[in-house]
Every structure is written in structure tokens, then in C-alpha cells.
C-alpha atoms as a PDB file:
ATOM      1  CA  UNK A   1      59.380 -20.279-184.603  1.00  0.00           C
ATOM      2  CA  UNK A   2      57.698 -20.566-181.145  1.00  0.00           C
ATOM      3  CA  UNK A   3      59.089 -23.154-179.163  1.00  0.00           C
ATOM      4  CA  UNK A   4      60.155 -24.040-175.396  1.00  0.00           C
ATOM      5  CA  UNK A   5      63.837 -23.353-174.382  1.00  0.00           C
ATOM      6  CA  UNK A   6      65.283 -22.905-171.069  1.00  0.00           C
ATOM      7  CA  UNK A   7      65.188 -19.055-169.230  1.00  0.00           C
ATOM      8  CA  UNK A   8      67.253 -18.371-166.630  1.00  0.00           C
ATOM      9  CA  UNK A   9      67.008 -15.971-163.780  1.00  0.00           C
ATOM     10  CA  UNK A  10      70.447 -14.427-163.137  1.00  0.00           C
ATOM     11  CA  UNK A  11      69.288 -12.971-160.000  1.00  0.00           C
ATOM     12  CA  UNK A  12      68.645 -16.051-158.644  1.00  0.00           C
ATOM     13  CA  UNK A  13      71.826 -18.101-160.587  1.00  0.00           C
ATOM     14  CA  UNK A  14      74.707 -18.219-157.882  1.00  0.00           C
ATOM     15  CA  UNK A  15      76.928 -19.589-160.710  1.00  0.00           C
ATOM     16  CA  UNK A  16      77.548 -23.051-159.282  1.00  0.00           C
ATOM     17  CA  UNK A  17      77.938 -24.613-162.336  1.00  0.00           C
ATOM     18  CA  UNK A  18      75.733 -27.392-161.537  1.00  0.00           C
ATOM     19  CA  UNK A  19      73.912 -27.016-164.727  1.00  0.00           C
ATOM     20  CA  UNK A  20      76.388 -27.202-167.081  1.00  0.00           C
ATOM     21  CA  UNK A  21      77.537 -30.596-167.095  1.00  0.00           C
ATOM     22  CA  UNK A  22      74.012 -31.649-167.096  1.00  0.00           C
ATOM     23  CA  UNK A  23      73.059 -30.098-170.561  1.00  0.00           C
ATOM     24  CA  UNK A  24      73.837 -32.454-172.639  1.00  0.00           C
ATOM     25  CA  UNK A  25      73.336 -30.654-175.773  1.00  0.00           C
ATOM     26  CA  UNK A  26      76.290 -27.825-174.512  1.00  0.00           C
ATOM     27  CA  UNK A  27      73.908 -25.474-174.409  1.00  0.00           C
ATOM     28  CA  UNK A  28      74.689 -23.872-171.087  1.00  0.00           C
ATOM     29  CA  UNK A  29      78.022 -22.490-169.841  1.00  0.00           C
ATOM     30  CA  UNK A  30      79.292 -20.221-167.137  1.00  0.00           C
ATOM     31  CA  UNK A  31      79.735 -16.488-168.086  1.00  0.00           C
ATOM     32  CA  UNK A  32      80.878 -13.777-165.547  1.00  0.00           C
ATOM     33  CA  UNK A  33      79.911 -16.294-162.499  1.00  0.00           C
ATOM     34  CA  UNK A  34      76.336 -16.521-164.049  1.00  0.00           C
ATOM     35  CA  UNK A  35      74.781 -19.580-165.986  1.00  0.00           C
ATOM     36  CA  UNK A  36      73.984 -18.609-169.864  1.00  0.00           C
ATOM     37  CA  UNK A  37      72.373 -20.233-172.349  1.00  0.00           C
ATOM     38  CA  UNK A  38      74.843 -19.644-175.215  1.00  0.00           C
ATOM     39  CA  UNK A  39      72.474 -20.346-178.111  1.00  0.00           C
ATOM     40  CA  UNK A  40      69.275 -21.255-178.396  1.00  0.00           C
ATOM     41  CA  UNK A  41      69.998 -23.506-181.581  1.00  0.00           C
ATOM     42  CA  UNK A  42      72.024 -25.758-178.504  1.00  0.00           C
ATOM     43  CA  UNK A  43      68.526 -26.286-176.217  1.00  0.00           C
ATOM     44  CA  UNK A  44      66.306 -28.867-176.860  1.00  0.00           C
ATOM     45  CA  UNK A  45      63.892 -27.343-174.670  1.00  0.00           C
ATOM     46  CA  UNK A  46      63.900 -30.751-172.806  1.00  0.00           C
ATOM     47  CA  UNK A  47      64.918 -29.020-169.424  1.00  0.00           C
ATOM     48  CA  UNK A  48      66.535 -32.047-167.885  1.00  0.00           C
ATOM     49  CA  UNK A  49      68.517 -29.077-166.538  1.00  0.00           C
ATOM     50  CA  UNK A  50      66.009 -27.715-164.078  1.00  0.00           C
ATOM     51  CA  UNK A  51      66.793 -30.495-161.116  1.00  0.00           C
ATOM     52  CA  UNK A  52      70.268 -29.816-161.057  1.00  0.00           C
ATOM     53  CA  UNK A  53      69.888 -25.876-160.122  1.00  0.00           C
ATOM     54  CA  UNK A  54      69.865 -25.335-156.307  1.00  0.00           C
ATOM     55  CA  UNK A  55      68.388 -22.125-156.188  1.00  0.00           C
ATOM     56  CA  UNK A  56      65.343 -22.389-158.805  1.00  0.00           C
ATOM     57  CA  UNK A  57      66.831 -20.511-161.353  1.00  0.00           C
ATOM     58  CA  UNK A  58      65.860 -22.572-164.588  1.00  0.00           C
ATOM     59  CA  UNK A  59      62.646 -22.343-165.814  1.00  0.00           C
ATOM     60  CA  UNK A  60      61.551 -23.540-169.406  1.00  0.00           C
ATOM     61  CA  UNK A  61      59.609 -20.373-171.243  1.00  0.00           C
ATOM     62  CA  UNK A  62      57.693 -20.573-174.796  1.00  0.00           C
ATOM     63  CA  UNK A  63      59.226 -17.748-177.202  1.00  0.00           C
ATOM     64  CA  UNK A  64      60.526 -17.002-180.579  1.00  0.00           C
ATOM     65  CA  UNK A  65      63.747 -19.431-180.768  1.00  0.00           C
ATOM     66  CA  UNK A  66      65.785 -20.525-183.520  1.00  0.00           C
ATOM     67  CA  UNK A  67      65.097 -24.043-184.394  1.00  0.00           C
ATOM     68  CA  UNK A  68      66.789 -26.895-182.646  1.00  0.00           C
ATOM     69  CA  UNK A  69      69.097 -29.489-184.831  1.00  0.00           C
ATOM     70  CA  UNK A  70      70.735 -32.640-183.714  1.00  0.00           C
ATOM     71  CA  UNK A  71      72.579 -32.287-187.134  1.00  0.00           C
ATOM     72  CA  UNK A  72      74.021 -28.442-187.123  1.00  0.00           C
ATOM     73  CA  UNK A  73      74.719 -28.721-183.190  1.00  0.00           C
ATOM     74  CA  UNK A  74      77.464 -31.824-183.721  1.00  0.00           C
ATOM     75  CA  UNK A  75      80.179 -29.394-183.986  1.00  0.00           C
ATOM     76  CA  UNK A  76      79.278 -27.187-180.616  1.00  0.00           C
ATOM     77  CA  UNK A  77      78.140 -30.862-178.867  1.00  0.00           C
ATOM     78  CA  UNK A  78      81.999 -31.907-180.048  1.00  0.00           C
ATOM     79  CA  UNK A  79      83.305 -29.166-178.134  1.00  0.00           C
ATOM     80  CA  UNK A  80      81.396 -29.539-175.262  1.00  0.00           C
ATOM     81  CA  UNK A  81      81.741 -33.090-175.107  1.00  0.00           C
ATOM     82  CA  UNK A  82      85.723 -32.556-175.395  1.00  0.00           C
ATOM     83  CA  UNK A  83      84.977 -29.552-172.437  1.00  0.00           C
ATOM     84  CA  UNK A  84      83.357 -31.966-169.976  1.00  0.00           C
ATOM     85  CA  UNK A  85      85.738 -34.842-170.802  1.00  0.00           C
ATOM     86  CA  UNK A  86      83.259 -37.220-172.377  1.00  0.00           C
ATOM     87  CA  UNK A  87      82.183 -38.383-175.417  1.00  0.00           C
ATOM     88  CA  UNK A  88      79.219 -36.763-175.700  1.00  0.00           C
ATOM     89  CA  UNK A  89      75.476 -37.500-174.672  1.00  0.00           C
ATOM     90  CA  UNK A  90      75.494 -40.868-173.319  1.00  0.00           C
ATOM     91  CA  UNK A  91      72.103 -41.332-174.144  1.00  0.00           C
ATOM     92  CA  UNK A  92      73.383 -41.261-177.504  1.00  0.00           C
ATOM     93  CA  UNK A  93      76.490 -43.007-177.736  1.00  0.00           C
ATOM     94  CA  UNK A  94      77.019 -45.971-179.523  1.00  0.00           C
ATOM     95  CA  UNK A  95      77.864 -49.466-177.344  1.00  0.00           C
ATOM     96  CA  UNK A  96      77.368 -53.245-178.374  1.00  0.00           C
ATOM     97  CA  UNK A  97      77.361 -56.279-175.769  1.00  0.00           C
ATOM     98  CA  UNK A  98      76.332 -59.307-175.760  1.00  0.00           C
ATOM     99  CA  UNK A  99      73.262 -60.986-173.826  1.00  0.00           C
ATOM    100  CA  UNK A 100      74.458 -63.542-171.714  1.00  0.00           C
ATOM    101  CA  UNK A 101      71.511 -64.839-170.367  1.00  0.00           C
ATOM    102  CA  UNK A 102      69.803 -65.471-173.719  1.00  0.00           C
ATOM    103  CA  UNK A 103      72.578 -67.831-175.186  1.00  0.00           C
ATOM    104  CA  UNK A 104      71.445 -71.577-174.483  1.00  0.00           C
ATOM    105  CA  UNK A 105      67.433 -70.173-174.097  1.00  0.00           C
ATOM    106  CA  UNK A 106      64.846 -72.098-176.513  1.00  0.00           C
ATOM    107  CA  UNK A 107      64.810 -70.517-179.857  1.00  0.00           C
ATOM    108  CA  UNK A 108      60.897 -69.754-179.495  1.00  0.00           C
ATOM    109  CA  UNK A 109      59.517 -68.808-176.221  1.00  0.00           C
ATOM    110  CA  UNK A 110      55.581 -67.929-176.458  1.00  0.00           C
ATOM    111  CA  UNK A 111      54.988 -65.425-173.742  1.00  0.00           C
ATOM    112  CA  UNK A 112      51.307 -63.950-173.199  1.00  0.00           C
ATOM    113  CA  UNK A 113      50.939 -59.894-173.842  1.00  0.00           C
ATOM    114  CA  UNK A 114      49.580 -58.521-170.944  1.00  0.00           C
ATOM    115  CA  UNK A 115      48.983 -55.241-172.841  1.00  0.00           C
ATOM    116  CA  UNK A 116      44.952 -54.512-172.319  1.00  0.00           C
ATOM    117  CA  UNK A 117      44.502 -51.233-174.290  1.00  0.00           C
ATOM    118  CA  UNK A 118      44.921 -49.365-177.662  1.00  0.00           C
ATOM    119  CA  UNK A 119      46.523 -46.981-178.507  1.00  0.00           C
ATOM    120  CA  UNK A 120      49.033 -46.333-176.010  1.00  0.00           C
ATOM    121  CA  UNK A 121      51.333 -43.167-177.711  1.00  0.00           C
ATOM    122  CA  UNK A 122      50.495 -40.458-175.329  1.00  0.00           C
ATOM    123  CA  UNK A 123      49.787 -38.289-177.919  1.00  0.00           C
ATOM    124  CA  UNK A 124      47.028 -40.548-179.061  1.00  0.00           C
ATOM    125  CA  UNK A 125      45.591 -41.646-175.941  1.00  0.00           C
ATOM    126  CA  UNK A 126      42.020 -40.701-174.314  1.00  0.00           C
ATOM    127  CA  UNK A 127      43.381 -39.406-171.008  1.00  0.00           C
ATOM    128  CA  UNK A 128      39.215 -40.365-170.301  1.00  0.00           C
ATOM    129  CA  UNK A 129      39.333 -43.631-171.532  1.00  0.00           C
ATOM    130  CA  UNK A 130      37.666 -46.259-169.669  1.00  0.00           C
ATOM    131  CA  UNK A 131      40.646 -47.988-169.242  1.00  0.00           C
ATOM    132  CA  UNK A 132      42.616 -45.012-167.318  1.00  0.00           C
ATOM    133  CA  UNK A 133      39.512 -44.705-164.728  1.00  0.00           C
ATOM    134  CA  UNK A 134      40.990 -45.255-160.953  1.00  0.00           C
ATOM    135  CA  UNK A 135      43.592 -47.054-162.516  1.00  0.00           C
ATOM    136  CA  UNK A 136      47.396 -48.130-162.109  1.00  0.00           C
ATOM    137  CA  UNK A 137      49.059 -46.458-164.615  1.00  0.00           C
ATOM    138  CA  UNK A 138      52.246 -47.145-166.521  1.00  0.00           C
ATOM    139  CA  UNK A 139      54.366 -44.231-168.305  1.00  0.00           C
ATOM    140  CA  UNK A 140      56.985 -45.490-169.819  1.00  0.00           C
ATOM    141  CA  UNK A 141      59.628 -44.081-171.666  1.00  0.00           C
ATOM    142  CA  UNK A 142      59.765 -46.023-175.458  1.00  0.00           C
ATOM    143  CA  UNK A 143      62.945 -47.719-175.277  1.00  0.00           C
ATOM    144  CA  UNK A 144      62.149 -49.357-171.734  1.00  0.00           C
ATOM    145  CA  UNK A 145      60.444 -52.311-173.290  1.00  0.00           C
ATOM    146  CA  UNK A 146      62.962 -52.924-175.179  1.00  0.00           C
ATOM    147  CA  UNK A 147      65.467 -53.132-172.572  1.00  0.00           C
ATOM    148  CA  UNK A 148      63.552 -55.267-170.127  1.00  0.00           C
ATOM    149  CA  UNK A 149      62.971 -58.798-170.734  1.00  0.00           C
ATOM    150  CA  UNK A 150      60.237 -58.877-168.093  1.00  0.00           C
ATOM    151  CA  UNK A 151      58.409 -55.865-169.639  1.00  0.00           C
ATOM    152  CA  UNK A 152      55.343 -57.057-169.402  1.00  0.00           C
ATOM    153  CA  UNK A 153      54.774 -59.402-167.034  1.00  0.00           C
ATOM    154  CA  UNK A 154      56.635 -57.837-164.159  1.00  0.00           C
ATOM    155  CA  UNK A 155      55.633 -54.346-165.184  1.00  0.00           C
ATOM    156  CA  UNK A 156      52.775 -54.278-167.426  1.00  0.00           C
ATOM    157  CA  UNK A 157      50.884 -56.934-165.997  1.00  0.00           C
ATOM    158  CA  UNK A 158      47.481 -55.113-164.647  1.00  0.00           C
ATOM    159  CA  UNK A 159      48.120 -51.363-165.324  1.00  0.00           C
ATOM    160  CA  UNK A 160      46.768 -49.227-168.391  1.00  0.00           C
ATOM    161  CA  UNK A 161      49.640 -47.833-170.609  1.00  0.00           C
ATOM    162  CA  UNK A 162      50.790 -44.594-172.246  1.00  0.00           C
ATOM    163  CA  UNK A 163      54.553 -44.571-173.856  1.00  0.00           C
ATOM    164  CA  UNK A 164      56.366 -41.734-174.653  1.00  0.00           C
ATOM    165  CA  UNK A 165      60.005 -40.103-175.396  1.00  0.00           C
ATOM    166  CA  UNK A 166      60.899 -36.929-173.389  1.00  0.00           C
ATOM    167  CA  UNK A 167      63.699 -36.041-175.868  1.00  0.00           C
ATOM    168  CA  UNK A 168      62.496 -36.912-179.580  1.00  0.00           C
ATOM    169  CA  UNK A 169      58.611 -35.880-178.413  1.00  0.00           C
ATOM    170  CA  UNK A 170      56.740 -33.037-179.860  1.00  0.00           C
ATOM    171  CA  UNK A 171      54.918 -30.187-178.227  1.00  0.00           C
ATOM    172  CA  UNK A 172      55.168 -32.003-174.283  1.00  0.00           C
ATOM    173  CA  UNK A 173      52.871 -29.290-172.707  1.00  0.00           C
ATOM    174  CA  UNK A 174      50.204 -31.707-174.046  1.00  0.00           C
ATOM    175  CA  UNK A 175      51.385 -33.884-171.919  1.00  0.00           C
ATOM    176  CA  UNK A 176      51.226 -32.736-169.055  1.00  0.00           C
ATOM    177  CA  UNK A 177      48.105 -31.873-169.609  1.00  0.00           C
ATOM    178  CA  UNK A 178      46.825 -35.419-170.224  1.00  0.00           C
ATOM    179  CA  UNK A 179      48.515 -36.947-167.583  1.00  0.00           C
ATOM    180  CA  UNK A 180      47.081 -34.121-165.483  1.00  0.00           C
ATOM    181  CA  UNK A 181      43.731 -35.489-166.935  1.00  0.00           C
ATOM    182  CA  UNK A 182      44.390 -38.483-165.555  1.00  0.00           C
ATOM    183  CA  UNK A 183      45.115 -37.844-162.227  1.00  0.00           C
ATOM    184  CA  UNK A 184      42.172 -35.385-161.473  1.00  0.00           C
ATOM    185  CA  UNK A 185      39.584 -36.098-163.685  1.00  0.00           C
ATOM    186  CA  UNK A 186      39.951 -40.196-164.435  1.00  0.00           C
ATOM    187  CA  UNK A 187      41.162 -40.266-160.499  1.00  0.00           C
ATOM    188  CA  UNK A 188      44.528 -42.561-161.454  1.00  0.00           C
ATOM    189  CA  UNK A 189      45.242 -44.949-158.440  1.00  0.00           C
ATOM    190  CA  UNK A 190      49.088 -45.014-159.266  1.00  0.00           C
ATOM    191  CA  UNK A 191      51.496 -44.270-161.763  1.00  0.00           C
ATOM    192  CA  UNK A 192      54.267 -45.925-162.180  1.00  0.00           C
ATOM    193  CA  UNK A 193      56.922 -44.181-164.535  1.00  0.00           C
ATOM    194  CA  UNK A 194      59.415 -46.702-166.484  1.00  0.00           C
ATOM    195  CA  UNK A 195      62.502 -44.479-167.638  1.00  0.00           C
ATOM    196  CA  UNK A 196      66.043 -45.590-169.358  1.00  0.00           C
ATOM    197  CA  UNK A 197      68.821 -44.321-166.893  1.00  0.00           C
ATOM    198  CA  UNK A 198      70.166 -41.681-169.794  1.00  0.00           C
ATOM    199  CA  UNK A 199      69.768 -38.191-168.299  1.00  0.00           C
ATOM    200  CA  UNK A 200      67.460 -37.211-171.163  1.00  0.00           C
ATOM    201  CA  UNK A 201      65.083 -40.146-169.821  1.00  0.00           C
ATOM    202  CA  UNK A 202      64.614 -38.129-166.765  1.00  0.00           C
ATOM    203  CA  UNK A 203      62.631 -35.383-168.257  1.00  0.00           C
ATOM    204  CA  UNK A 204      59.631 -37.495-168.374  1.00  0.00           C
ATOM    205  CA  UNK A 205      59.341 -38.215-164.261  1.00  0.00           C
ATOM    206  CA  UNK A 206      59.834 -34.492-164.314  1.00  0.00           C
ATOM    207  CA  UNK A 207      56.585 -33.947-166.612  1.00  0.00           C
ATOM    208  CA  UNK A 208      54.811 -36.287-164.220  1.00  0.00           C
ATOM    209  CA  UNK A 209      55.448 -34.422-161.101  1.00  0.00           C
ATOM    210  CA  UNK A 210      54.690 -31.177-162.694  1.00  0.00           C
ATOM    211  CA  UNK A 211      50.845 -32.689-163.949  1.00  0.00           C
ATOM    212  CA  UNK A 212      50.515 -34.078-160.187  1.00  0.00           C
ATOM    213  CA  UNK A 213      51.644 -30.777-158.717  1.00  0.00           C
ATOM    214  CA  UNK A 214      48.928 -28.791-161.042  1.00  0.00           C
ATOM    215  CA  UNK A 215      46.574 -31.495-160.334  1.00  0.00           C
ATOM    216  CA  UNK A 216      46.384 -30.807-156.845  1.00  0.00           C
ATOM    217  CA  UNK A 217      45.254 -34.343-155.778  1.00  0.00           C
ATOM    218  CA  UNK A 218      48.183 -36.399-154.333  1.00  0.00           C
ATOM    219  CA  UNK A 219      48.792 -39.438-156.289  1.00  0.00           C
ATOM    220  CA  UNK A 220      51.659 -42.472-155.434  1.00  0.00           C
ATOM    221  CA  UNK A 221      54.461 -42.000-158.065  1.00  0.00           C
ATOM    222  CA  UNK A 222      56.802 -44.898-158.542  1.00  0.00           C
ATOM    223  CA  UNK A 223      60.348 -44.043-159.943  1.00  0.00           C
ATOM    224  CA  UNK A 224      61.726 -47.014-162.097  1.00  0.00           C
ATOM    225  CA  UNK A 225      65.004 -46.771-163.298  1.00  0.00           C
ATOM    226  CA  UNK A 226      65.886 -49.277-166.064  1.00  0.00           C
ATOM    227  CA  UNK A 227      69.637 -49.523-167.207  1.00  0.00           C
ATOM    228  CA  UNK A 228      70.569 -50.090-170.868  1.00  0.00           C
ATOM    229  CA  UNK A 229      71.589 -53.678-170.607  1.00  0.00           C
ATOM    230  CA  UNK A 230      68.019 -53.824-168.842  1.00  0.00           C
ATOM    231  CA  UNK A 231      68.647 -54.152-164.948  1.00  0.00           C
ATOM    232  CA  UNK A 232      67.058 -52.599-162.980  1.00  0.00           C
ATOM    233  CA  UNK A 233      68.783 -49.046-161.460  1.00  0.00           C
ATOM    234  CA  UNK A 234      67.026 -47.802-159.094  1.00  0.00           C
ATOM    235  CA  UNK A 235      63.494 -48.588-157.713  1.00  0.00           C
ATOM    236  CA  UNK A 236      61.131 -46.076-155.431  1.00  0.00           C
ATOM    237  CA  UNK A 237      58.265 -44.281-154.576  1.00  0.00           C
ATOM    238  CA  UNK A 238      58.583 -40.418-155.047  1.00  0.00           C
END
């Protein structure tokens, strides 16, 4: 089937090895002092990859690829895990705590929705729509709202939304090219992108840039950086 994967230039690849702990999936080793990718079955074609080369030398190409499977890949994603000395994608590992600051809180607590459009799946949203015209705009990444108490009225509160997942997503060349829509055709004021601080997460600032970079028009991108407990990581303007 067609399908994006990650390419990499060898002539380019010094064989740092910067890469490979930063494929979650194991699908990238060293091989003769160059970076491979060892199957394509391994690559999720997310590319969270790419910022971690020094030199440029991962690219994500559309070809004939073998499917990807969370399901077969356990085994190789056991190895790799045992390789790098972790227990696998943290991202997707399992942890429970408790929430603190919610034990002696009212039982019901009626908070106004400061959401002011619909839909807001990026796959489903008019990158024309009224509501994205000069706009703030918020990207977030679906399980941020979920993490942060103060969703919407710390971050929500005035902007136009589109929600997405850079990992479990579909076909994410379409979006790019909506939220290049947005920037040069519905002139977006801001965006502000809301990720989880998971590596995959990361792969959704890096679809931003790329629409502002094709885009041509310079637009103020805010970085938010949400941790899974829900503070608040890391906080900037990119």
C-alpha cells in the first residue's frame, strides 16, 4: 500500500546515532556507521525522528510500504525497548496516580464552555470557516484537554479550535494543507499548538511549522507543552 515512511540520505547520515533512541517504534538502528530503517512494518511514518538528525538526513517520502501494526511490531518494540533500556514508548506506557488537588473539591462544579465552533476534528474542519478568519488559533493535540483542568478557560477562552492526534491520525498531508489554509488564505493571527510532552506529541508542532514554512507568510507560533499529570512543561513562542 502507499503510505509515508521515513527515507534517509546516507550521504548526508554521519551515523551519530541521534535518531535511534528517538524512534520509538525501533524502527531505526545503526548499520555500518549509517542510520537504517530496518523495516518498514517498524515506521509509523510519524517522523518525530526528523528533529533529532543534525545534518538533514531524514526526510518522510510516500511509497509502496508494508503496512504499519502496533500489534505485529510488540515483539521488535520489546527488543528495542530492552536495547535502549526502557520500557518502551512512554507515550504508551501504562501509569496511575492520584489527583491531589481534586480530593476535598465540591462534587459538582458548573464551569462555562468557552468552545465557540463546530466541528473541531481537523479532518472535518473548514480551514475557510468564518470562525478561522484573522483568528487566534488553537491546535491541540486530543488528549491535552483531558490533562488540563484549565482547558478551556486558560487556553480556549477566545481562539477557534481544531484537535488532532499526530500518531493515531490518518493521511496528515491533509493537514498540513489545511492549516496551511489557514495561515495564507483565512490570514490566522496566531496559533497556539497544545501538545502532551510524549515524543509522539511532537509531530504535530512539526506539521505546523512545515504549513507556515510553505505558507510563506510569517505567523506567531506558541509551543505549549502539557505534562501527563497536566502541568504545564514548557511554555514559548517558536
Amino acid at each position: 500500500m502507499m503510505r509515508e515512511v521515513v527515507k534517509i540520505d546516507v550521504d548526508l547520515c554521519n551515523g551519530c546515532g541521534q535518531c535511534v533512541p528517538n524512534c520509538h517504534e525501533g524502527a531505526l538502528q545503526i548499520i555500518d556507521g549509517k542510520a537504517r530503517l530496518i523495516s518498514d512494518l517498524l515506521c509509523d511514518g510519524l517522523g518525530a525522528c526528523i528533529g533529532h538528525c543534525p545534518n538533514g538526513a531524514i526526510t518522510i517520502e510516500k511509497r509502496d510500504a508494508d503496512d504499519y501494526d502496533e500489534i505485529k511490531n510488540k515483539p521488535f518494540k520489546h527488543i528495542h525497548a530492552m536495547q535502549q533500556g526502557h520500557g518502551g514508548c512512554p507515550g504508551s506506557q501504562e501509569m496511575r496516580f492520584k489527583n491531589v488537588a481534586t480530593q476535598n473539591a465540591p462534587t459538582k462544579v458548573l464551569t462555562s464552555s468557552e468552545l465557540c465552533q463546530w466541528p473541531v476534528q481537523l479532518h472535518l474542519v473548514n480551514p475557510m470557516a468564518s470562525y478561522f478568519q484573522k483568528a487566534d488559533i488553537l491546535i491541540a493535540a486530543d488528549c491535552t484537554a483531558f490533562a488540563l483542568g484549565n482547558f478551556h478557560s486558560v487556553y480556549l477562552k477566545g481562539k477557534a479550535l481544531a484537535i488532532a492526534c499526530p500518531k493515531l491520525d490518518s493521511n496528515k498531508q491533509v493537514y498540513v494543507e489545511k492549516i496551511k489554509a489557514m495561515i495564507s488564505n483565512a490570514l490566522a493571527n496566531t496559533i497556539t499548538v497544545l501538545i502532551m510532552e510524549v515524543p509522539c506529541c511532537s509531530g504535530l508542532l512539526a506539521m505546523i511549522q512545515e504549513a507556515a514554512t510553505q505558507s510563506g507568510r510569517k505567523i506567531p507560533i506558541k509551543l505549549v507543552v502539557v505534562g501527563i499529570q497536566g502541568e504545564i512543561v514548557k511554555e514559548e513562542w517558536t
